[in-house]
Protein backbone atom coordinates (compact mmCIF):
# COMPACT_ATOMS: atom_id res chain seq x y z
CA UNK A 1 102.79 68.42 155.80
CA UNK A 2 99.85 70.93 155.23
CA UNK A 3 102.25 73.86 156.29
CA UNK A 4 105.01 72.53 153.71
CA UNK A 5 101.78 72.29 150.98
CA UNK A 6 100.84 75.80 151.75
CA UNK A 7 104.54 77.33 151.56
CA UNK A 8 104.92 75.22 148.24
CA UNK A 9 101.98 77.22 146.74
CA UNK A 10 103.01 80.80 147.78
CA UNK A 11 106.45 79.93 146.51
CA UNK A 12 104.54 78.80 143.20
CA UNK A 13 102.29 81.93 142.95
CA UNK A 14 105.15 84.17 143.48
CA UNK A 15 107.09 82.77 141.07
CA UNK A 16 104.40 82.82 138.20
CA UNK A 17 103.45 86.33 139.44
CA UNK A 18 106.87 88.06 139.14
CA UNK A 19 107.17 88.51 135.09
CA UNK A 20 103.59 90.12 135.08
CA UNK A 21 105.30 93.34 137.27
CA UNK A 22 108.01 94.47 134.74
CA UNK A 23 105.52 93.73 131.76
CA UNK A 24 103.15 96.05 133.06
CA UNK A 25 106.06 99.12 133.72
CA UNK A 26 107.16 97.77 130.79
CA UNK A 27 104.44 99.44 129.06
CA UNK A 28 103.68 102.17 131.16
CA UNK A 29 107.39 103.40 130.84
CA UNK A 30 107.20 102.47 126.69
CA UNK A 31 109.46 103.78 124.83
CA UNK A 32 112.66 103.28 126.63
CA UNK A 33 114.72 103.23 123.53
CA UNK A 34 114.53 103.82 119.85
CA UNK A 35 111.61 102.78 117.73
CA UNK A 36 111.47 101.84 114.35
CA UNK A 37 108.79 102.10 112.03
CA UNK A 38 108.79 99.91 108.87
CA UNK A 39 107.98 100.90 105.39
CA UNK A 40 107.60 98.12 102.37
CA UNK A 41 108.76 100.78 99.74
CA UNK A 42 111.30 103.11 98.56
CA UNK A 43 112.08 106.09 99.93
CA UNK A 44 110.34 108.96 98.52
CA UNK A 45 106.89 106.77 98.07
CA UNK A 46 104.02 108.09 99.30
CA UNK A 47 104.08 105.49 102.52
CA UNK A 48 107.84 106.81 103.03
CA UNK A 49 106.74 110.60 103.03
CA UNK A 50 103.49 110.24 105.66
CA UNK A 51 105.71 107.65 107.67
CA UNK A 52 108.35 110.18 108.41
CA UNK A 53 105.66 112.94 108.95
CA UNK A 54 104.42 110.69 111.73
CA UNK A 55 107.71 109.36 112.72
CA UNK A 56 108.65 112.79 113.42
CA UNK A 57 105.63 113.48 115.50
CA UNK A 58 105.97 110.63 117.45
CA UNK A 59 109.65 111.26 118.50
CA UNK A 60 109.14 114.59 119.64
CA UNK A 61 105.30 113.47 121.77
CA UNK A 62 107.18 110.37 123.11
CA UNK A 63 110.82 111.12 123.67
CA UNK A 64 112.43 108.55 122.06
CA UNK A 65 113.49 108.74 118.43
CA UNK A 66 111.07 106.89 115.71
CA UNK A 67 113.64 105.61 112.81
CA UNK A 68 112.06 105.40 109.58
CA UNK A 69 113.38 101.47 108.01
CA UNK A 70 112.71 101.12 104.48
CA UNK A 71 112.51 97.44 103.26
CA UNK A 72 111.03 97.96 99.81
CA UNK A 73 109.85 94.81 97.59
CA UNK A 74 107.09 92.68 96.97
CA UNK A 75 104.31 94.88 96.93
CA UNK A 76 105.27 95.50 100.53
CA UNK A 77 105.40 92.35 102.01
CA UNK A 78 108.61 91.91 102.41
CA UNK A 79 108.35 94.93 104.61
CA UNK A 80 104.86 93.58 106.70
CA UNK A 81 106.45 89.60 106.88
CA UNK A 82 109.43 91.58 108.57
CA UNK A 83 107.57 93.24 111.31
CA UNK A 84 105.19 90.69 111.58
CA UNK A 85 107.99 88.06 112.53
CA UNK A 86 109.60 90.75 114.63
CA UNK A 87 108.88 90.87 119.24
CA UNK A 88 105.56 92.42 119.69
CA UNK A 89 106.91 94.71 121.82
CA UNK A 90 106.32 98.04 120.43
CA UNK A 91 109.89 98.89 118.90
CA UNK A 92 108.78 97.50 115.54
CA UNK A 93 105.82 99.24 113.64
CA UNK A 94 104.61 98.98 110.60
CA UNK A 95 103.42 101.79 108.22
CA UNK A 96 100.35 100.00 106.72
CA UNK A 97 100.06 100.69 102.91
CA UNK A 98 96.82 99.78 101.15
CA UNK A 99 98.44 97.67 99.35
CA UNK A 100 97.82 94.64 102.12
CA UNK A 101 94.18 94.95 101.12
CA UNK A 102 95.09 93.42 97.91
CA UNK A 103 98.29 91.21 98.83
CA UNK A 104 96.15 88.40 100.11
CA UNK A 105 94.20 87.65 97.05
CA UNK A 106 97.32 88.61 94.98
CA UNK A 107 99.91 86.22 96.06
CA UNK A 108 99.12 82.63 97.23
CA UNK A 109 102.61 82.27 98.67
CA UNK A 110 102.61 84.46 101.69
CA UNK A 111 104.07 83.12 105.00
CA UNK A 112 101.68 85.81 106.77
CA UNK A 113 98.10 86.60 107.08
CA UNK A 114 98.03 90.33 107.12
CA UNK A 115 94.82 90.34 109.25
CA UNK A 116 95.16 87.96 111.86
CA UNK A 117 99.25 88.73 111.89
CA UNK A 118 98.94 93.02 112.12
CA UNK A 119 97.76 94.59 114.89
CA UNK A 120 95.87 97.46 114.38
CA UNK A 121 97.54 100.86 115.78
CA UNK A 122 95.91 103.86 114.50
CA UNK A 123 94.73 105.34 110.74
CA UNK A 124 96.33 108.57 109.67
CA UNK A 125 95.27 109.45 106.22
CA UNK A 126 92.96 108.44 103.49
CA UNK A 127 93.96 110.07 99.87
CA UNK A 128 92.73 109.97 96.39
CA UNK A 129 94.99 108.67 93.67
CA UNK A 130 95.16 110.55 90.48
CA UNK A 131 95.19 110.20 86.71
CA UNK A 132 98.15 111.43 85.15
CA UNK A 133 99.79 111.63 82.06
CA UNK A 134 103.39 113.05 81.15
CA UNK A 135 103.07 116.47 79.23
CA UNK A 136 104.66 115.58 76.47
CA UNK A 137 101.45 113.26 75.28
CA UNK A 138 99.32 114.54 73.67
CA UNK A 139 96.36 114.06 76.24
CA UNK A 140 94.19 116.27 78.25
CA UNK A 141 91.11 114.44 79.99
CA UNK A 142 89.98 111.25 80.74
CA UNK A 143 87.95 110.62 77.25
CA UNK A 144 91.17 111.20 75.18
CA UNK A 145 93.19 109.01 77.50
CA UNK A 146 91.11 106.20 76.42
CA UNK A 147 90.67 107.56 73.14
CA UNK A 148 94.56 107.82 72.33
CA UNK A 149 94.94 104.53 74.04
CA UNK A 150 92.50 102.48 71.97
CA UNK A 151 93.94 104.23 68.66
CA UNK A 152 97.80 102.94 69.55
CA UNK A 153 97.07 99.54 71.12
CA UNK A 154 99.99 98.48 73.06
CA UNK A 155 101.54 101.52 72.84
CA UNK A 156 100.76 102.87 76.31
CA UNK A 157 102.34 101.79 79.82
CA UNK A 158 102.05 103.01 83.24
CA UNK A 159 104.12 103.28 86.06
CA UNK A 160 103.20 101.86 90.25
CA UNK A 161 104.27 101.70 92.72
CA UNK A 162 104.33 97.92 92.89
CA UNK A 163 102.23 95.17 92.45
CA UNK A 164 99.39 95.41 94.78
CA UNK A 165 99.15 98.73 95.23
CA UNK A 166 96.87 101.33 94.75
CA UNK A 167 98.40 102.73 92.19
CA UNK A 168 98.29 99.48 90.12
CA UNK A 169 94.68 98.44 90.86
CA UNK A 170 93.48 101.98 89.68
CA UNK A 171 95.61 101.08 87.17
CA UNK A 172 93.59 97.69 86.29
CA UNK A 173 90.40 98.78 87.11
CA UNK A 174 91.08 101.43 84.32
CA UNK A 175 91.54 98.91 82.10
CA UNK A 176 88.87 96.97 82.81
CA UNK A 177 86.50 99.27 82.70
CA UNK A 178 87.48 101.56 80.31
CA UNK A 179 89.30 98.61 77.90
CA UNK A 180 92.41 101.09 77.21
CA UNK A 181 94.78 98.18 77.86
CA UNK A 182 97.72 100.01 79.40
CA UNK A 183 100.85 98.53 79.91
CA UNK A 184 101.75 97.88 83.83
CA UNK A 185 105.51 98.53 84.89
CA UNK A 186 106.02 98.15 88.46
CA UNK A 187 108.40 100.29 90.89
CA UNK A 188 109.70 99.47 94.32
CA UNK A 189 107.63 102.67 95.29
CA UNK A 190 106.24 105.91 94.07
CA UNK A 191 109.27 107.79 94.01
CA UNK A 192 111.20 105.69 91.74
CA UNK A 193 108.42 105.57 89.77
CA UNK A 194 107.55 109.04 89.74
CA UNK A 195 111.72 109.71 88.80
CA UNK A 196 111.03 107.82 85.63
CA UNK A 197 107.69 109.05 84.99
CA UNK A 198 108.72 112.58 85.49
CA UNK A 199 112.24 111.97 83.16
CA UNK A 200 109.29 110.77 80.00
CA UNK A 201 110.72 107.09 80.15
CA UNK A 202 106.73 106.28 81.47
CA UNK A 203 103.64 108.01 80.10
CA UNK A 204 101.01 107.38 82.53
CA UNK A 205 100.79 106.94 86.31
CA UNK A 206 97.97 106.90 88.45
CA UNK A 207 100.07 107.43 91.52
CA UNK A 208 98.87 108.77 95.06
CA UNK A 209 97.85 112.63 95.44
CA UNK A 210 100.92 112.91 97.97
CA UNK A 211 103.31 111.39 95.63
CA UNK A 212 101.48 114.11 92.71
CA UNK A 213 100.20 117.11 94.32
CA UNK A 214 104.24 119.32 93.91
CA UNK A 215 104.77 118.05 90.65
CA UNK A 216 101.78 119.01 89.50
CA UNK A 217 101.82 122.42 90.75
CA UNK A 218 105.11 122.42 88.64
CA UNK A 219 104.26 121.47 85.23
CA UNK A 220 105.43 118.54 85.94
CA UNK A 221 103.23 116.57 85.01
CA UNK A 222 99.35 116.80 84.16
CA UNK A 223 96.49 115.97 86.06
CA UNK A 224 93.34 114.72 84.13
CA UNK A 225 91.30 113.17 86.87
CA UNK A 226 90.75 111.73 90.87
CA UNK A 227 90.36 108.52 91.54
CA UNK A 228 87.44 109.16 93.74
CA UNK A 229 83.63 109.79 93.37
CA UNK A 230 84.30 113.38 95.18
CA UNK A 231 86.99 115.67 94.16
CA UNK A 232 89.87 116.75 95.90
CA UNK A 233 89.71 119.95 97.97
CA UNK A 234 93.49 120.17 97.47
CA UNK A 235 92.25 120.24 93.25
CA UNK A 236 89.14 121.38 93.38
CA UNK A 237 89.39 121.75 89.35
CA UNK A 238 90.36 118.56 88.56
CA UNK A 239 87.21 115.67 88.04
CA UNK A 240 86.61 112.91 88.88
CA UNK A 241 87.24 109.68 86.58
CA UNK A 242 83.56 108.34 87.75
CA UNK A 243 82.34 111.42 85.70
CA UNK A 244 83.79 110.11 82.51
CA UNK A 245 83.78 106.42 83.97
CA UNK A 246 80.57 105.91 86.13
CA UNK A 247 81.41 103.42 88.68
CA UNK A 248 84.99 103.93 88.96
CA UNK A 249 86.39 104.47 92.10
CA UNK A 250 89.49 104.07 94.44
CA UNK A 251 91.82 105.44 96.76
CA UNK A 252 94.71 104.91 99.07
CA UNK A 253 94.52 104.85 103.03
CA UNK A 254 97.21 104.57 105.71
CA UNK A 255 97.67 103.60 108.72
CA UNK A 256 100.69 102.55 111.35
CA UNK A 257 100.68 98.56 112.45
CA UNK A 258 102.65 96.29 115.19
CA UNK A 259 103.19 92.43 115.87
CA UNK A 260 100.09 90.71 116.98
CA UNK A 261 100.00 90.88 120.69
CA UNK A 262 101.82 93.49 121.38
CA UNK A 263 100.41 94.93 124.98
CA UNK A 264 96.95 96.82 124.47
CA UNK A 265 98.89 99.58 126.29
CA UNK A 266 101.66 100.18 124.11
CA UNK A 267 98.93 100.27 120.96
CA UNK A 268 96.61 102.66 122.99
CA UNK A 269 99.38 105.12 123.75
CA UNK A 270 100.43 104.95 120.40
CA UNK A 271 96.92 105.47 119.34
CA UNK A 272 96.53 108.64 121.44
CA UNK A 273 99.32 110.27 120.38
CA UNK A 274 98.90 109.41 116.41
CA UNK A 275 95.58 111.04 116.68
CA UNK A 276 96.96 114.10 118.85
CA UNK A 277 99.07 114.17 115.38
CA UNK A 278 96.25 114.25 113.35
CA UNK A 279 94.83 116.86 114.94
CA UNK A 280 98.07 119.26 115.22
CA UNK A 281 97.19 122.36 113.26
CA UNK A 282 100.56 122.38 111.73
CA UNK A 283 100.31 118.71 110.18
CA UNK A 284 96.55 118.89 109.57
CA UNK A 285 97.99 121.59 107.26
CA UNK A 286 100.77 119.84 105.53
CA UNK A 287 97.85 116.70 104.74
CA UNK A 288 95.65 119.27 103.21
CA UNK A 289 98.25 120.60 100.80
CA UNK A 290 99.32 116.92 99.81
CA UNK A 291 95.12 116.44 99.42
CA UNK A 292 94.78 114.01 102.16
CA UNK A 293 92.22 113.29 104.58
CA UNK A 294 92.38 112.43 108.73
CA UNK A 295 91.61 109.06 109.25
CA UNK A 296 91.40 109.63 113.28
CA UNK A 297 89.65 107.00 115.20
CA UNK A 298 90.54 103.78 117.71
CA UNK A 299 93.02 101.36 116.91
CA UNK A 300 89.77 98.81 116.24
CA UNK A 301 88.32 100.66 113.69
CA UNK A 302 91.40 100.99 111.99
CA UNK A 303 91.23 97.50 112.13
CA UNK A 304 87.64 97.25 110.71
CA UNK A 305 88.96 99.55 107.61
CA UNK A 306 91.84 96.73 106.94
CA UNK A 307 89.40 93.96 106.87
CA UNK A 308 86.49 95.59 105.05
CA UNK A 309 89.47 96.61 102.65
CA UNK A 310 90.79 93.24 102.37
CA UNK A 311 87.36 91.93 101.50
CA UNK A 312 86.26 94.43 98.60
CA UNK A 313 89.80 94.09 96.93
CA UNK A 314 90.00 90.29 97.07
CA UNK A 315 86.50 90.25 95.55
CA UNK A 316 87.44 92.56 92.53
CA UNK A 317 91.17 90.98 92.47
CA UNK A 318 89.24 87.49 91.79
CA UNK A 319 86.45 88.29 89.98
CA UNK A 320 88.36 90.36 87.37
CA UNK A 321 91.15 87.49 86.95
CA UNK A 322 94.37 90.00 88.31
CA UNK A 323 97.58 87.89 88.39
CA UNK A 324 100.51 89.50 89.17
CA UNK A 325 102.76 89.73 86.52
């Protein structure tokens, strides 16, 4: 009888034992096969444009081909509820948009919690959003902005890249603080957006330095201010709205997500090799130009950012009364 009891266990050891092995190659080995990495907006938005700079990175450090999946819509939720309900397995990341740091107090609907449902993976930039206005109005710095908008009430709209985003808080917190009532239209992203405001149909964005920085070395468009206290190296010329504004300030971060518990191995490789990115002379170039800044660091401080984020945003999102519209 004892020998029997004793076989039964081993038996029952080995048994529970025998998934851990291929988990563990399983992440060692990781990735075995193509990767996608979601993004909640258009193509041609400023999350679009860093994912595939990373995307691209990451396909030629790890072998297997990163596939850029664009699920615009909702602010870029319907993007984040997708990989959040997807295996946590490491073949479905997220592009993290700033966005989330405002989703939660924004919609009371959501069949995710962004914190507790993400994983944090790694930051990659943080950027300044900019005021901007389309050349043919008859605008040139932040004081006549307000001024023109105060003298044709109504009159003025401005484009986003969705609800949620950066581009629409600096947006509201424009308003707010300035009292220039601008119009919101929302886009599924900053290119479409920027299409429209480029074409004159929109006269005002306040859209990410990425999505800006060619179009305003074309004429484009003009520049009046940054969204941040400090001014863009990138546009050293242009101020900042807190020097016409004191107080105001904003900007847009980004970062690359994956399913809660997916294996601490898989996030730590992915980690390594998104900062090895970061720190690629030839990309730390191409960020520069576009105006943005590394955000290199471990996959828990990127989480830190997202929570501190979440905090501040849901704060000003409630205090100031934001609905989306």
């Amino acid at each position: 009888m004892r020998v029997q009891r004793r076989r039964f266990l081993q038996l029952v050891v080995g048994t529970v034992a025998l998934p851990l092995t291929p988990r563990v190659s399983f992440a060692e080995d990781y990735p075995t096969h193509p990767v996608h990495l979601v993004v909640g907006f258009a193509p041609g938005s400023t999350t679009d444009i860093l994912a595939r700079l990373m995307a691209q990175w990451l396909s030629q450090r790890l072998g297997q081909q990163f596939v850029v999946d664009n699920r615009p819509g909702a602010g870029g939720n319907i993007g984040a509820e997708y990989v959040v309900k997807s295996p946590p397995d490491g073949y479905t990341l997220l592009m993290v948009p700033p966005a989330v740091a405002a989703n939660d107090a924004l919609y009371e609907d959501l069949n995710f919690n962004f914190v507790r449902d993400i994983a944090a993976v790694a930051g990659v930039v943080r950027v300044p959003n900019v005021a901007e206005v389309h050349p043919s109005l008859p605008v040139k710095s932040i004081p006549e902005l307000i001024a023109y908008a105060k003298a044709n009430p109504g009159k003025l709209s401005y484009a986003s890249a969705g609800i949620g985003t950066p581009s629409y808080l600096a947006g509201q917190l424009f308003n707010v603080m300035t009292g220039a009532n601008l119009t919101h239209i929302p886009y599924k992203g900053d290119g479409p957006a920027m299409a429209d405001f480029i074409g004159g149909q929109i006269p005002v964005m306040f859209a990410t330095l990425v999505a800006s920085a060619e179009h305003i070395r074309a004429g484009q468009i003009r520049a009046l201010a940054v969204t941040t206290v400090k001014r863009s190296d990138a546009f050293p010329d242009l101020p900042s709205i807190s020097e016409f504004v004191p107080g105001y300030e904003t900007s847009s971060w980004f970062g690359i997500g994956a399913p809660t518990s997916t294996p601490a191995k898989i996030i730590d490789k992915l980690n390594r090799e998104t900062n090895a990115g970061l720190a690629d002379p030839t990309i730390r170039a191409r960020l520069a130009n576009m105006g943005c800044m590394e955000l290199t660091g471990t996959a828990s401080e990127f989480g830190k950012l997202i929570a501190d984020e979440t905090r501040k945003w849901g704060k000003v999102i409630r205090d100031a009364g934001i609905k989306p519209q």
